[in-house]
Protein backbone atom coordinates (compact mmCIF):
# COMPACT_ATOMS: atom_id res chain seq x y z
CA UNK A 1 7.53 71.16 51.05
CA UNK A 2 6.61 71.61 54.58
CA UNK A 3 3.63 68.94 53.28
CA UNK A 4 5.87 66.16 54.72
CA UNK A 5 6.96 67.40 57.86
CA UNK A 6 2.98 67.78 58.60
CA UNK A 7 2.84 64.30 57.20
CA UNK A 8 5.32 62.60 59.68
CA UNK A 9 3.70 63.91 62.80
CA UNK A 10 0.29 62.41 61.41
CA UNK A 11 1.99 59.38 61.06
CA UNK A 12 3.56 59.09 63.91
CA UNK A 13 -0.29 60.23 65.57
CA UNK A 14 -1.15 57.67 63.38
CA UNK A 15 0.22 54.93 64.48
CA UNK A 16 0.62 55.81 68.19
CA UNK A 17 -3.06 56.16 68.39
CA UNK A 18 -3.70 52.98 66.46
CA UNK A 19 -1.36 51.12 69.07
CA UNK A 20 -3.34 52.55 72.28
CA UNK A 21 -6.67 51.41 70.77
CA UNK A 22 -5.44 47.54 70.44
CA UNK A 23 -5.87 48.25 66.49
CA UNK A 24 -4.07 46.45 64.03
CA UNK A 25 -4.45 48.52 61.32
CA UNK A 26 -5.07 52.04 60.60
CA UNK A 27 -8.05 52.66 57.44
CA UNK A 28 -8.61 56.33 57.20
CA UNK A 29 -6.97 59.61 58.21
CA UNK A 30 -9.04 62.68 58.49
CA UNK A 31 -7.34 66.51 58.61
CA UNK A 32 -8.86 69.62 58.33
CA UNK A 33 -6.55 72.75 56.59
CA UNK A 34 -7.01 76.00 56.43
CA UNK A 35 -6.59 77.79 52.62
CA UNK A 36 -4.15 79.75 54.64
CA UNK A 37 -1.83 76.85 55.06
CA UNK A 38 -0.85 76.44 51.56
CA UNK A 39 -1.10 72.44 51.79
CA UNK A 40 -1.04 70.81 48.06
CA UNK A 41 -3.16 67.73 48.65
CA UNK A 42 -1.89 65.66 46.35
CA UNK A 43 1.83 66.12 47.77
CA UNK A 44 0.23 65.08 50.93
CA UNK A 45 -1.35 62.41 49.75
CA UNK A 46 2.33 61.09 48.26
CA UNK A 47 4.01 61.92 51.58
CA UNK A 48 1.91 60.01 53.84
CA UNK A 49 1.78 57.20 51.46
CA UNK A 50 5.33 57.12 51.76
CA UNK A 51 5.46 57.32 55.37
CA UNK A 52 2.66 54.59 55.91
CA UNK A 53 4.62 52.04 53.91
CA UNK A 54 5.27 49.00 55.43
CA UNK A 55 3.39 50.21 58.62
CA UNK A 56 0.23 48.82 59.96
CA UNK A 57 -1.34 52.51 57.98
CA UNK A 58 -0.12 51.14 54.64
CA UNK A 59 -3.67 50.64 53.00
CA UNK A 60 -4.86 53.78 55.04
CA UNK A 61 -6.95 56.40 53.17
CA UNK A 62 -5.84 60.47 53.60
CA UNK A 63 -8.70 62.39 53.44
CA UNK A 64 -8.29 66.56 53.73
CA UNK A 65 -10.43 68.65 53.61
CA UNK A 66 -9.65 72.15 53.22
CA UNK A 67 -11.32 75.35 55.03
CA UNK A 68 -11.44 78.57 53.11
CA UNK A 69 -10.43 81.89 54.57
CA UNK A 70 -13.23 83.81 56.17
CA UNK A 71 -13.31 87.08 57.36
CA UNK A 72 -15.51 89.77 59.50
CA UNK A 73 -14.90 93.01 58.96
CA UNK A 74 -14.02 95.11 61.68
CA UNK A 75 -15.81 98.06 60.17
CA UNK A 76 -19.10 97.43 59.19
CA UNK A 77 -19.51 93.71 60.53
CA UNK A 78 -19.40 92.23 57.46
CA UNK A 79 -18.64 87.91 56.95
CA UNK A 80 -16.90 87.34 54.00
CA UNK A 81 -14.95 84.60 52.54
CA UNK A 82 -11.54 85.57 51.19
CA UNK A 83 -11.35 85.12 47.37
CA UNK A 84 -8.17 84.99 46.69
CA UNK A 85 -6.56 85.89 49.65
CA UNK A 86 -7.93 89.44 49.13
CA UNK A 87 -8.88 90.78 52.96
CA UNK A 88 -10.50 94.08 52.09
CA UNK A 89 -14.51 93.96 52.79
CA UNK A 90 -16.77 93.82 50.00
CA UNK A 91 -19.49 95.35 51.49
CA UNK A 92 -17.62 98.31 52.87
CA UNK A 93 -14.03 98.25 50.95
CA UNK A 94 -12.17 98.68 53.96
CA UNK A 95 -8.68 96.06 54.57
CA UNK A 96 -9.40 95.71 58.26
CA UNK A 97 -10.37 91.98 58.72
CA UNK A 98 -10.95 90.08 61.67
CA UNK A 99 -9.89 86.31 60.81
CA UNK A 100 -12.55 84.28 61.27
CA UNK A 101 -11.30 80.62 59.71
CA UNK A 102 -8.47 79.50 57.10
CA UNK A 103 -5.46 78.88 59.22
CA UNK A 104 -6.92 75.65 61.10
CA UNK A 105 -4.54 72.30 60.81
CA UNK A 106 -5.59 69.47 62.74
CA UNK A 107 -5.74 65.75 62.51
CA UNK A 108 -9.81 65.67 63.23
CA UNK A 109 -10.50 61.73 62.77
CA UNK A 110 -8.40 58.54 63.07
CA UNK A 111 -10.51 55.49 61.88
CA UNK A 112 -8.60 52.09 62.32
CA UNK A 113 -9.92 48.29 62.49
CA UNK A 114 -8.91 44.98 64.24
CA UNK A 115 -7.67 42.12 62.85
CA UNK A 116 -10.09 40.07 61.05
CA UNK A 117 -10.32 36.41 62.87
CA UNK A 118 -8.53 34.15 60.96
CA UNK A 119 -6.47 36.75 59.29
């Protein structure tokens, strides 16, 4: 469940960034997660629809896009990506992995719009 402690602090980024820019409302949230952070996208998705309600992010769209584990081996060199969480090389069999991605979490875009005139 730590999906929607994650979710208030985009939110709250959210919001606060939508207020600096003069926006009036907030269309699409981007984030980028690691495999490594466990998120469940669709429990995400819920959360921040929950916490956007009856803000000026209310309509916004969560987008998340998730980064698979990838690791070098600090062996034989070897890039690999992680299947399964399983570290040891394929190339050389060794479990001595240098982590290259998986463990990222960061709000990478904020998209929000004015006010139509008029509206």
């Amino acid at each position: 469940m730590h999906e929607l402690g994650i979710c208030e602090k985009i939110v709250q980024v959210a919001l606060s960034t939508a207020q600096n820019a003069g926006a009036e409302k907030v269309v699409k949230v981007r984030v980028k997660a690691g495999a490594m952070r466990h998120i469940v996208p669709d429990l995400m998705s819920h959360y921040f629809e929950f916490l956007a309600k009856d803000t000026i992010a209310s309509e916004a769209k969560l987008e998340i896009t998730t980064v698979p584990a990838r690791a070098k081996c600090k062996c034989c060199g070897n890039e690999y990506e992680a299947e399964n969480f399983e570290f040891a090389c394929p190339e050389c069999g060794k479990n001595e992995p240098e982590l290259l991605s998986g463990m990222e979490l960061f709000l990478e875009d904020i998209e929000v719009a004015d006010q139509p005139e008029g509206g």
